[in-house]
Structure formats: C-alpha cells, structure tokens
C-alpha atoms as a PDB file:
ATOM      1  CA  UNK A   1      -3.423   4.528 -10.600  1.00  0.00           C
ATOM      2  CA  UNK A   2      -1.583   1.140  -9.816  1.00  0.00           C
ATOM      3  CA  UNK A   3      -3.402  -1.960 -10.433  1.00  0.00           C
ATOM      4  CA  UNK A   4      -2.520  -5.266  -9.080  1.00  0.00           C
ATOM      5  CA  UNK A   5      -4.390  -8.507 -10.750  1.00  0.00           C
ATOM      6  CA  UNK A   6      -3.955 -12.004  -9.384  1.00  0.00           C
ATOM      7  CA  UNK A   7      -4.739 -14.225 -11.433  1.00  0.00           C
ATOM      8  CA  UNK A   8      -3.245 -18.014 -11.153  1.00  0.00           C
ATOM      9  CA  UNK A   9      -3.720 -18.191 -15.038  1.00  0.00           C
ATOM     10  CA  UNK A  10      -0.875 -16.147 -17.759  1.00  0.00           C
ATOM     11  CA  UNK A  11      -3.320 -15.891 -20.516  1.00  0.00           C
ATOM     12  CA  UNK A  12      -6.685 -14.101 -18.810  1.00  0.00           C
ATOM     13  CA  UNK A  13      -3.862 -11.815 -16.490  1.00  0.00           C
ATOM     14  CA  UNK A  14      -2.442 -10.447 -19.842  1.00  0.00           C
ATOM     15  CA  UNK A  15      -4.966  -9.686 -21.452  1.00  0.00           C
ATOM     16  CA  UNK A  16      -6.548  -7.784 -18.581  1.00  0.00           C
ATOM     17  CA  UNK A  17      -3.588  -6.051 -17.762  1.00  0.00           C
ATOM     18  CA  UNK A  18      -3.312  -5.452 -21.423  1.00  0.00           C
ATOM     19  CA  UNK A  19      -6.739  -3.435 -21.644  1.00  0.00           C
ATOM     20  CA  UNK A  20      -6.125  -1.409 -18.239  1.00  0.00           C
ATOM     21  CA  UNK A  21      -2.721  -0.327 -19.753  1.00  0.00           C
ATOM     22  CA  UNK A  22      -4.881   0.909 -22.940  1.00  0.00           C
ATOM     23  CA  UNK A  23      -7.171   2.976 -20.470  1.00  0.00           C
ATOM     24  CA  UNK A  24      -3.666   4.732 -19.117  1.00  0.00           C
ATOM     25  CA  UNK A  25      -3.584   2.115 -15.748  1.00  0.00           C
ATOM     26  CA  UNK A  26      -0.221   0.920 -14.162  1.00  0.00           C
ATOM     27  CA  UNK A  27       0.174  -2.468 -13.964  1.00  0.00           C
ATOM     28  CA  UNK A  28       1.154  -5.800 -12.244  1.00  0.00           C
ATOM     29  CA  UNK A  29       0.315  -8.846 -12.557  1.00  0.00           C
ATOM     30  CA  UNK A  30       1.412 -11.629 -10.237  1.00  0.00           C
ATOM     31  CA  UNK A  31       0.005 -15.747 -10.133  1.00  0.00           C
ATOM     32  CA  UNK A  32      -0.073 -16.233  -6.140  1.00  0.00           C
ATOM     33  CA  UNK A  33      -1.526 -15.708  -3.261  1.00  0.00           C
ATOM     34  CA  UNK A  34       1.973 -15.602  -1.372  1.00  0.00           C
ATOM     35  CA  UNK A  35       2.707 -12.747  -4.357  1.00  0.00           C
ATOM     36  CA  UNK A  36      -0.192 -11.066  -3.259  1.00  0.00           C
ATOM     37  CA  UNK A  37       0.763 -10.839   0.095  1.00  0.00           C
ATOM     38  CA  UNK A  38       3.841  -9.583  -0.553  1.00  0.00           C
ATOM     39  CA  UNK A  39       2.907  -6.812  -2.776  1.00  0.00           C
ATOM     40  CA  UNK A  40      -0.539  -5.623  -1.095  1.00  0.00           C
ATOM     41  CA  UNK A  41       0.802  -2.258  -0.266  1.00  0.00           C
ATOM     42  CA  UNK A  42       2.914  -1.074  -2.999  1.00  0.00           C
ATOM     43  CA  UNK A  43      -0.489  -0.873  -5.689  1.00  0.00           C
ATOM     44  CA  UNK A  44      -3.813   1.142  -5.245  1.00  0.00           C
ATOM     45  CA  UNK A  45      -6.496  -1.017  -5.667  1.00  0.00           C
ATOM     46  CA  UNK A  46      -5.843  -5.388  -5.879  1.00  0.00           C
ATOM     47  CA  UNK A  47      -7.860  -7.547  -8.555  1.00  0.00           C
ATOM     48  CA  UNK A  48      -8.055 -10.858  -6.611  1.00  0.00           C
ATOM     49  CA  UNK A  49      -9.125 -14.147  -8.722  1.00  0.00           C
ATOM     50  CA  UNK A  50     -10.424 -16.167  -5.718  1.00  0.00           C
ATOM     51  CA  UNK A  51      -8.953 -19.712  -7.900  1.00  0.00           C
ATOM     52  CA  UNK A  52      -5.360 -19.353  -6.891  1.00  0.00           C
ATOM     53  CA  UNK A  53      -2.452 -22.111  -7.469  1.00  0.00           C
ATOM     54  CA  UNK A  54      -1.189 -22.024  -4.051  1.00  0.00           C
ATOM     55  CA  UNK A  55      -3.499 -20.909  -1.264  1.00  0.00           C
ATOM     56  CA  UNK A  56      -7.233 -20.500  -0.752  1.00  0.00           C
ATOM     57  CA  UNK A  57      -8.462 -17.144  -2.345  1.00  0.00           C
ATOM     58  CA  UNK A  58     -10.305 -16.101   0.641  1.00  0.00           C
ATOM     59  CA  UNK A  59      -7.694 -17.080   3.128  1.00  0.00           C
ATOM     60  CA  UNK A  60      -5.355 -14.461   1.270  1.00  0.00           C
ATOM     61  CA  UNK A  61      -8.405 -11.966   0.910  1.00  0.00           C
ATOM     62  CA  UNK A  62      -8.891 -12.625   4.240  1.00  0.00           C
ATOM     63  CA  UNK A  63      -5.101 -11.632   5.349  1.00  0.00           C
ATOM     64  CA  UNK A  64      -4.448  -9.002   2.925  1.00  0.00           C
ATOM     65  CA  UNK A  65      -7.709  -7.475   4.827  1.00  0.00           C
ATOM     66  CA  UNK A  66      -5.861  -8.217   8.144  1.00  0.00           C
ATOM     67  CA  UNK A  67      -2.633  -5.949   7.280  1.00  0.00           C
ATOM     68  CA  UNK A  68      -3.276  -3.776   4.150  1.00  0.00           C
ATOM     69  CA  UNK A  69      -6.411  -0.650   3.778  1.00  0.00           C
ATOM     70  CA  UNK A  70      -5.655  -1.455   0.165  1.00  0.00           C
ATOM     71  CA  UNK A  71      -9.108  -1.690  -1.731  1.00  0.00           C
ATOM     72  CA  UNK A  72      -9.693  -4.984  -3.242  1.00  0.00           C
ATOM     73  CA  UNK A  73     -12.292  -6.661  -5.728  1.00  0.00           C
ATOM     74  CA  UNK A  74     -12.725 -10.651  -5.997  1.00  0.00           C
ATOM     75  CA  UNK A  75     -13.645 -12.674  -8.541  1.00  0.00           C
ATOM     76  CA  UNK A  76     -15.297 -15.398  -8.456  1.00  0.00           C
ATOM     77  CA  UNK A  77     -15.647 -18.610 -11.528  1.00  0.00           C
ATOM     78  CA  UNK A  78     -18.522 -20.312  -9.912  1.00  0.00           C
ATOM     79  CA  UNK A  79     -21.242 -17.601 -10.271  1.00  0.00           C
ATOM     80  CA  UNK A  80     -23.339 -18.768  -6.688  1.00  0.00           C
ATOM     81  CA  UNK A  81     -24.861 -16.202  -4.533  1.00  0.00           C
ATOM     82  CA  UNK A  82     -22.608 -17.945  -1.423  1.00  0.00           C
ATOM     83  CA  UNK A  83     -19.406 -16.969  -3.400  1.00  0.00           C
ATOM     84  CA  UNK A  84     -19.777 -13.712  -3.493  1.00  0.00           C
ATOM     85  CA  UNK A  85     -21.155 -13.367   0.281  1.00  0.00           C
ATOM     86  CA  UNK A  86     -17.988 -15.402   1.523  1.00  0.00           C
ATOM     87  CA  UNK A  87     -15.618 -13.050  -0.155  1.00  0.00           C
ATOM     88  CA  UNK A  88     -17.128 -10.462   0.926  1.00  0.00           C
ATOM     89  CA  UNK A  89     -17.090 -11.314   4.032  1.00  0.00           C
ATOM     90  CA  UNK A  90     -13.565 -12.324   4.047  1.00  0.00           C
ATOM     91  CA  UNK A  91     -13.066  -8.547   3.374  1.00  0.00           C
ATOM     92  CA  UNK A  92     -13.553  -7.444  -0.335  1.00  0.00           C
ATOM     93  CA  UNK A  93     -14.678  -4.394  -1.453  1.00  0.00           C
ATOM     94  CA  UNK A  94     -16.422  -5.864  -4.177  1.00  0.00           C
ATOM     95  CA  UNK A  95     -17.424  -9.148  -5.559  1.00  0.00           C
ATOM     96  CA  UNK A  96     -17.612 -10.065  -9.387  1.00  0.00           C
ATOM     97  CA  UNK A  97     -18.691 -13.269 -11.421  1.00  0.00           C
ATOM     98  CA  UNK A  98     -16.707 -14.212 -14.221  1.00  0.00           C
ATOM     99  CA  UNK A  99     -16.998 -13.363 -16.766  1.00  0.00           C
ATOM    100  CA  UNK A 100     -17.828  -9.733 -16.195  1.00  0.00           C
ATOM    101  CA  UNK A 101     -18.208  -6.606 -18.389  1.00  0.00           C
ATOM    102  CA  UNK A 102     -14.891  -4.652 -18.411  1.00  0.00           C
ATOM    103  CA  UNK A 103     -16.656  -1.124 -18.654  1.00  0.00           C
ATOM    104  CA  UNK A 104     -18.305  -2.178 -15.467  1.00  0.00           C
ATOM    105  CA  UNK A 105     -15.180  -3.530 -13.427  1.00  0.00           C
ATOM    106  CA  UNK A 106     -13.866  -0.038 -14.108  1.00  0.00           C
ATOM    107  CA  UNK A 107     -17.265   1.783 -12.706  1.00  0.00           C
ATOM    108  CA  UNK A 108     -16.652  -0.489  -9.503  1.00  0.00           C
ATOM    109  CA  UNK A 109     -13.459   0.310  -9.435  1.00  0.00           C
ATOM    110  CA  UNK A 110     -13.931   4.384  -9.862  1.00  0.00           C
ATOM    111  CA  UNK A 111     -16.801   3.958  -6.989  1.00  0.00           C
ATOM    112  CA  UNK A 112     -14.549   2.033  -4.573  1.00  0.00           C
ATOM    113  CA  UNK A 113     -11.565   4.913  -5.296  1.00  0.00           C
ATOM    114  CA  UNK A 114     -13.775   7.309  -4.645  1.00  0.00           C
ATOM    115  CA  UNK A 115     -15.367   5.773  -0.989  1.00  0.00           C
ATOM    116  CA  UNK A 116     -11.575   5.171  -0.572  1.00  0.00           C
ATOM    117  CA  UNK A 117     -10.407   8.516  -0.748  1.00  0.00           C
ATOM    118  CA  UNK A 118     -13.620  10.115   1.024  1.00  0.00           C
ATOM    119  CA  UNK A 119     -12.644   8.100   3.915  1.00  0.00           C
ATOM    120  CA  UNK A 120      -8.952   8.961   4.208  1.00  0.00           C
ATOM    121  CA  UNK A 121     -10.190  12.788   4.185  1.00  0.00           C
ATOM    122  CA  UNK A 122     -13.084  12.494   6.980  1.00  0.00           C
ATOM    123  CA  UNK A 123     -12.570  14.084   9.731  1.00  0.00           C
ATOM    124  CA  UNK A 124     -11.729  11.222  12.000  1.00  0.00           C
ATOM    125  CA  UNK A 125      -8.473  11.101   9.690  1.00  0.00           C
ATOM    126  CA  UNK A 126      -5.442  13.706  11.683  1.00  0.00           C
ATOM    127  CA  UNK A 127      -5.576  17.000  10.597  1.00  0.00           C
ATOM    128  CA  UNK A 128      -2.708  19.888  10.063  1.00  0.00           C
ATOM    129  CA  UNK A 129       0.372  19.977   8.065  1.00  0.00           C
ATOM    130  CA  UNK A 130       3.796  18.250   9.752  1.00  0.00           C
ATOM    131  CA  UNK A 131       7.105  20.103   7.860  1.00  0.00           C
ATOM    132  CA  UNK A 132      10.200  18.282   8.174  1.00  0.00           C
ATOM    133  CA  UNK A 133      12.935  20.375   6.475  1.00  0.00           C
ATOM    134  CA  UNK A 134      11.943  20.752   2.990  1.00  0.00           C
ATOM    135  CA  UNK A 135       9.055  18.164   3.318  1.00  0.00           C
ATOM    136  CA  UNK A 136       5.276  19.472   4.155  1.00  0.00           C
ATOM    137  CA  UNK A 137       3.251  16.196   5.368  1.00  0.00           C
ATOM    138  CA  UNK A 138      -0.357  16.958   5.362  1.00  0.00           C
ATOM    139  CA  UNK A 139      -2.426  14.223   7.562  1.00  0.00           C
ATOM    140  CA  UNK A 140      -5.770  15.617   6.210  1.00  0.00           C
ATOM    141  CA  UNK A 141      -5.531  15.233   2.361  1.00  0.00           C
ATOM    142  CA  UNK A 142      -2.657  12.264   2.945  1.00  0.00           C
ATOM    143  CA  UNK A 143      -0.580  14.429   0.212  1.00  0.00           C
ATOM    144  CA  UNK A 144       3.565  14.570   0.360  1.00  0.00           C
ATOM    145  CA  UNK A 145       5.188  17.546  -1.009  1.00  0.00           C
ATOM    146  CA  UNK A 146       8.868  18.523  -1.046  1.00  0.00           C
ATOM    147  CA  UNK A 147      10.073  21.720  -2.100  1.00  0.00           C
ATOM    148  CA  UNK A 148       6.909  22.544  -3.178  1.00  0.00           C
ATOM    149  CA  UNK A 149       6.618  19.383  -5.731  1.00  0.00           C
ATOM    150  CA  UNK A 150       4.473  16.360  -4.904  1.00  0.00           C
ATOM    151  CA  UNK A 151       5.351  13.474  -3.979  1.00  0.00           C
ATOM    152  CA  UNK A 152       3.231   9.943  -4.971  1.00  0.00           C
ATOM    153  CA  UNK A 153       3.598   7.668  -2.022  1.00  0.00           C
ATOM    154  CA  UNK A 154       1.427   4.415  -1.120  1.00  0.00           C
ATOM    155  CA  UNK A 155      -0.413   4.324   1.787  1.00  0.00           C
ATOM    156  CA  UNK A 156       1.731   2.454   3.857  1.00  0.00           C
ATOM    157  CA  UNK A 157       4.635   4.683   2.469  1.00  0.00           C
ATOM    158  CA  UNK A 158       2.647   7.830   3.545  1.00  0.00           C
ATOM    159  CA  UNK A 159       1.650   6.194   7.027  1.00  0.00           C
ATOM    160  CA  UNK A 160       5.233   5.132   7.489  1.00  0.00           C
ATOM    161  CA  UNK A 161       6.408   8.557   7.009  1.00  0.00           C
ATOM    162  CA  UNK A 162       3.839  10.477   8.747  1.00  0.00           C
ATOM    163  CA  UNK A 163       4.374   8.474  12.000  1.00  0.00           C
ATOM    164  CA  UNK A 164       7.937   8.962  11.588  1.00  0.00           C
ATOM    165  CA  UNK A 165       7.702  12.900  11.499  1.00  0.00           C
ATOM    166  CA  UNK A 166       5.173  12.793  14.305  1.00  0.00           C
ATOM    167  CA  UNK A 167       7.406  10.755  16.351  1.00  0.00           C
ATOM    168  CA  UNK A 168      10.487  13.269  15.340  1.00  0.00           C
ATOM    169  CA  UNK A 169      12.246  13.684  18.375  1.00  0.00           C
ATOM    170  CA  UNK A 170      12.607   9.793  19.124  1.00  0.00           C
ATOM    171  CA  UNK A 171      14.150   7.028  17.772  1.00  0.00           C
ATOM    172  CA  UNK A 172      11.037   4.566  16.619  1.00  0.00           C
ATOM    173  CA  UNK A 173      11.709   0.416  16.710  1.00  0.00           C
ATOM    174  CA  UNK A 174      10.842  -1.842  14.171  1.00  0.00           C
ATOM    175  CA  UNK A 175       8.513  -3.586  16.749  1.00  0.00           C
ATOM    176  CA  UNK A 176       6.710  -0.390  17.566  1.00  0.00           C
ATOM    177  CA  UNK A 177       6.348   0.383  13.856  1.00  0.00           C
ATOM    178  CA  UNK A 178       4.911  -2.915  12.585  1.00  0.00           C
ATOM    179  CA  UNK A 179       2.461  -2.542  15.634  1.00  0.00           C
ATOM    180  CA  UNK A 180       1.532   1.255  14.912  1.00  0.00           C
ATOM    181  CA  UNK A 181       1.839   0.961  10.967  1.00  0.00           C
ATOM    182  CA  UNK A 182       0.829  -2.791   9.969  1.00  0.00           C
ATOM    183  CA  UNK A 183      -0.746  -3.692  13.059  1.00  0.00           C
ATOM    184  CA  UNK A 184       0.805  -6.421  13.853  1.00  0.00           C
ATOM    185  CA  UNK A 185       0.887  -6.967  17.545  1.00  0.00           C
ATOM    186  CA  UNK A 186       1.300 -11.182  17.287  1.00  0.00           C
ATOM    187  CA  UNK A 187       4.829 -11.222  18.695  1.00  0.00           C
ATOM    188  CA  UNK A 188       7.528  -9.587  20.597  1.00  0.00           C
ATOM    189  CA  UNK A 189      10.066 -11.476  18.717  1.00  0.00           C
ATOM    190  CA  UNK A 190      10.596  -8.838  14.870  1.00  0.00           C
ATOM    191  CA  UNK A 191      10.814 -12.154  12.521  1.00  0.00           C
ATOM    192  CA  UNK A 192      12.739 -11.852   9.343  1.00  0.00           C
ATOM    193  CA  UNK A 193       9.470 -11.524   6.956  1.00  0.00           C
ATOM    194  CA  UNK A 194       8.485  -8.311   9.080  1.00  0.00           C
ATOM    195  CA  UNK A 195      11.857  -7.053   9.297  1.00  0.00           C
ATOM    196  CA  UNK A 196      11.957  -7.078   5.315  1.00  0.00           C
ATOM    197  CA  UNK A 197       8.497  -5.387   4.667  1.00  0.00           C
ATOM    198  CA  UNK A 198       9.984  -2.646   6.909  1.00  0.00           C
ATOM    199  CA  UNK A 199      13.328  -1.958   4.928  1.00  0.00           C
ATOM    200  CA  UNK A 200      11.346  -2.344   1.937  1.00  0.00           C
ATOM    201  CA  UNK A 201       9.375   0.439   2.634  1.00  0.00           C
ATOM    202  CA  UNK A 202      11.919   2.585   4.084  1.00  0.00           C
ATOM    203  CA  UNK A 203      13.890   1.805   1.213  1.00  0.00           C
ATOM    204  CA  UNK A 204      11.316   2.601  -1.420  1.00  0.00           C
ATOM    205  CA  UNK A 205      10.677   6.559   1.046  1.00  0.00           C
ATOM    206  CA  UNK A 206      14.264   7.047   0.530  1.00  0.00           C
ATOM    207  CA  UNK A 207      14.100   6.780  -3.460  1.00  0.00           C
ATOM    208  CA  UNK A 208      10.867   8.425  -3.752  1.00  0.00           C
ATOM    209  CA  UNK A 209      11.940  11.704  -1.351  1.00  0.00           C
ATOM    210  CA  UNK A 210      15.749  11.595  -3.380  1.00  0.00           C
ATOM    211  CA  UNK A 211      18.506  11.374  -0.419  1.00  0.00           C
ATOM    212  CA  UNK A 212      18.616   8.419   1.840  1.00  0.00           C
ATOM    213  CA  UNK A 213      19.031  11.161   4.973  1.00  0.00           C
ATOM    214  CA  UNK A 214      15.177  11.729   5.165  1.00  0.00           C
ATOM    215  CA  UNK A 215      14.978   8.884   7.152  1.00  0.00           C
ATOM    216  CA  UNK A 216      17.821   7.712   9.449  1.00  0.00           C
ATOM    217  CA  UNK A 217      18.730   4.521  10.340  1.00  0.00           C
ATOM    218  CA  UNK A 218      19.841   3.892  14.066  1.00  0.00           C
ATOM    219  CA  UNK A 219      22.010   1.000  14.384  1.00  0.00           C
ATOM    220  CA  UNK A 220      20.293  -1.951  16.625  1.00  0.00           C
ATOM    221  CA  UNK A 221      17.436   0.578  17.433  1.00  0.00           C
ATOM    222  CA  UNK A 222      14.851   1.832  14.615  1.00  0.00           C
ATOM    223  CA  UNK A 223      14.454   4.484  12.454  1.00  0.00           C
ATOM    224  CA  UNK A 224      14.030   8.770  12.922  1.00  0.00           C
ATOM    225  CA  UNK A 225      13.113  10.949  10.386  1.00  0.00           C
ATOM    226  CA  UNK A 226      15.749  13.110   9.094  1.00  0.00           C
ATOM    227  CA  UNK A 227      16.196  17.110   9.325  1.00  0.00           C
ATOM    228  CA  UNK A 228      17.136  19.880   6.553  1.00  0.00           C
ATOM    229  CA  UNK A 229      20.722  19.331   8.067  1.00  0.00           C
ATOM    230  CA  UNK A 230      20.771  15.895   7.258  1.00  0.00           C
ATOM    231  CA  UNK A 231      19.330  16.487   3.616  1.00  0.00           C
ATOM    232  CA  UNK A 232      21.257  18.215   1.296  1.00  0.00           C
ATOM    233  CA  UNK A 233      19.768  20.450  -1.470  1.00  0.00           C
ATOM    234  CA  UNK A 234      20.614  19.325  -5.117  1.00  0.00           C
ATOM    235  CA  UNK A 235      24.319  20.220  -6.388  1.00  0.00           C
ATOM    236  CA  UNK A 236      25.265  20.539  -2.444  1.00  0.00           C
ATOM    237  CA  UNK A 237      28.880  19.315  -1.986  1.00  0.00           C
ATOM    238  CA  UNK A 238      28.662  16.013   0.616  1.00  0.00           C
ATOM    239  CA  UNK A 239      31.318  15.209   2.944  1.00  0.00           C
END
C-alpha cells in the first residue's frame, strides 16, 4: 500500500514514514499543501497534518476531497472537539489528535481500506470485463490484467483507462476527460495545470502497461486506447 504523509515539519514526517516502512508500507512524504495537491492520486490512502507551511489544512482537505476518492486521515495539534468536526467536515475520513497511538492509526487506516474497497465493489460500481487486445479491464473488482499478469494501477490510473476502453471507438478530449475523470467542469478553456495532470497520468498507464501504443495520442484532439495491432508482444520486431 502507498502512503502519503504531509507533514510541514522534516523531523515528525521521518520518523513516521520511517515506522510504516518497518510495517512493509510505501512511502512519501511531502511538506505542502500545494505538494499534496499535486500528488493526491498517485498514493492509496493521504496522512494530512492540518498545520501546513503554506495553505490552510482544511482548505487543501477540502480540495483534495473536491478532485481525488483518495481516502484521507487528518491530524490535528490542538486536541478540541471543533477540530476534528471541521476536518471532517471538510472531507476526511478520519480525524486524529496528536499525539496518537501508532498501532491505532494503522487500525483506522485498515478500517478505512477496507470501507474503501467495499465501496468500489458494490453494485452501483459497472460491472463486466472490457478486453482491449491483451488487456482484460474488469469494472467490478477495479483489477487490470495483461496477458494474464496484474497490473497495480491508482484509481485515477484505472478510471482513466477504463473510460478510455469504454469510449474505444472515439477519440476522447482532454476537456471531456478532466470532466468525466476529475470532475472538473469549471472551464471550457484546458489550463496548463489540468493539461499536465492528464499527461501525467497517461504517461505513468503507458509505463505501467509496457508500450506507449496502449494509449494513443491524437494530435490537437485527445487520447484513444490502443488495439493488439498497435501493441507489440515482447521480442516483436518494430518498424
């Protein structure tokens, strides 16, 4: 499981990325809310220390609720009933006063996984397999396989890609994917922020699934999926 901790101080975000890494976590650490922001999708679950450097802690739990499913616990330093209601409210998960009992952040932390995944296999969630070439998508259990062999994608990786193959016989727009993916809906007008997310993901598909032909880039347009003609098998000669 990836683990993302904000934390606006070194010295505590060490040495709690230091004891998840001894219970077999992966781990980031970053010291902003703009970090934060940035790298809400690519992790499974977000520690958020309310006391940031550069923006209000609820303000970012707040947006990071806006445009990421990505579970997240707050902490909070000031230990009032008010502080944990507010970031809760601002969209947490969970809410934690400093200091806290490690055994227990990792209890919360098992429960929240497990509401998480019970909710991305109800029956609201699309069901039946999409295959794409070598690649079997299933919508119901959100798992990635390709030539038989699972693939670990985020959630926004998997969403990205699942759209993608539902959408196979049409070129899809950046617009129409930050609406339908990250929905974002503010703007006609793709700004340069949103433009990045969206090559960052692509970009990170492309790595994960081997050949960059999985997912085709048209030129002024969008993005298709790619077909078992564009993707090679391994030791295939390329023209």
């Amino acid at each position: 499981m990836h683990v993302l901790i904000v934390e606006g101080q070194d010295s505590p975000a060490q040495a709690l990325a230091a004891r998840f890494e001894r219970h077999g976590y992966d781990v980031a650490t970053v010291s902003t809310g703009a970090a934060a922001l940035a790298r809400c999708d690519d992790t499974d679950i977000i520690l958020l220390n309310l006391e940031l450097p550069d923006l209000d802690g609820l303000e970012v739990c707040r947006r990071i609720h806006s445009i990421s499913d990505t579970p997240l616990i707050a902490f909070t330093d000031r230990g009032s009933d008010l502080d944990r209601v507010l970031g809760l409210q601002a969209g947490a998960d969970d809410c934690l006063d400093k200091p806290y009992e490690f055994r227990e952040l990792l209890a919360r932390i098992e429960a929240i996984m497990r509401r998480a995944r019970k909710a991305r296999s109800a029956p609201s969630t699309p069901v039946g397999a999409l295959t794409v070439g070598d690649i079997c998508i299933d919508g119901a259990s959100r798992e990635v396989r390709l030539r038989g062999k699972p693939v670990q994608l985020t959630r926004k990786e998997f969403d990205l890609l699942h759209y993608l193959a539902r959408h196979s016989d049409t070129v899809v727009s950046r617009r129409r994917l930050m609406s339908e993916i990250w929905d974002d809906t503010s703007s006609h007008a793709l700004g340069p922020r949103a433009s990045r997310t969206i090559d960052t993901h692509v970009s990170s598909l492309r790595s994960k699934l081997g050949h960059s032909g999985w997912i085709l880039t048209v030129r002024g347009v969008g993005f298709r999926i790619g077909h078992v003609y564009d993707c090679p098998r391994p030791n295939a000669e390329v023209s």
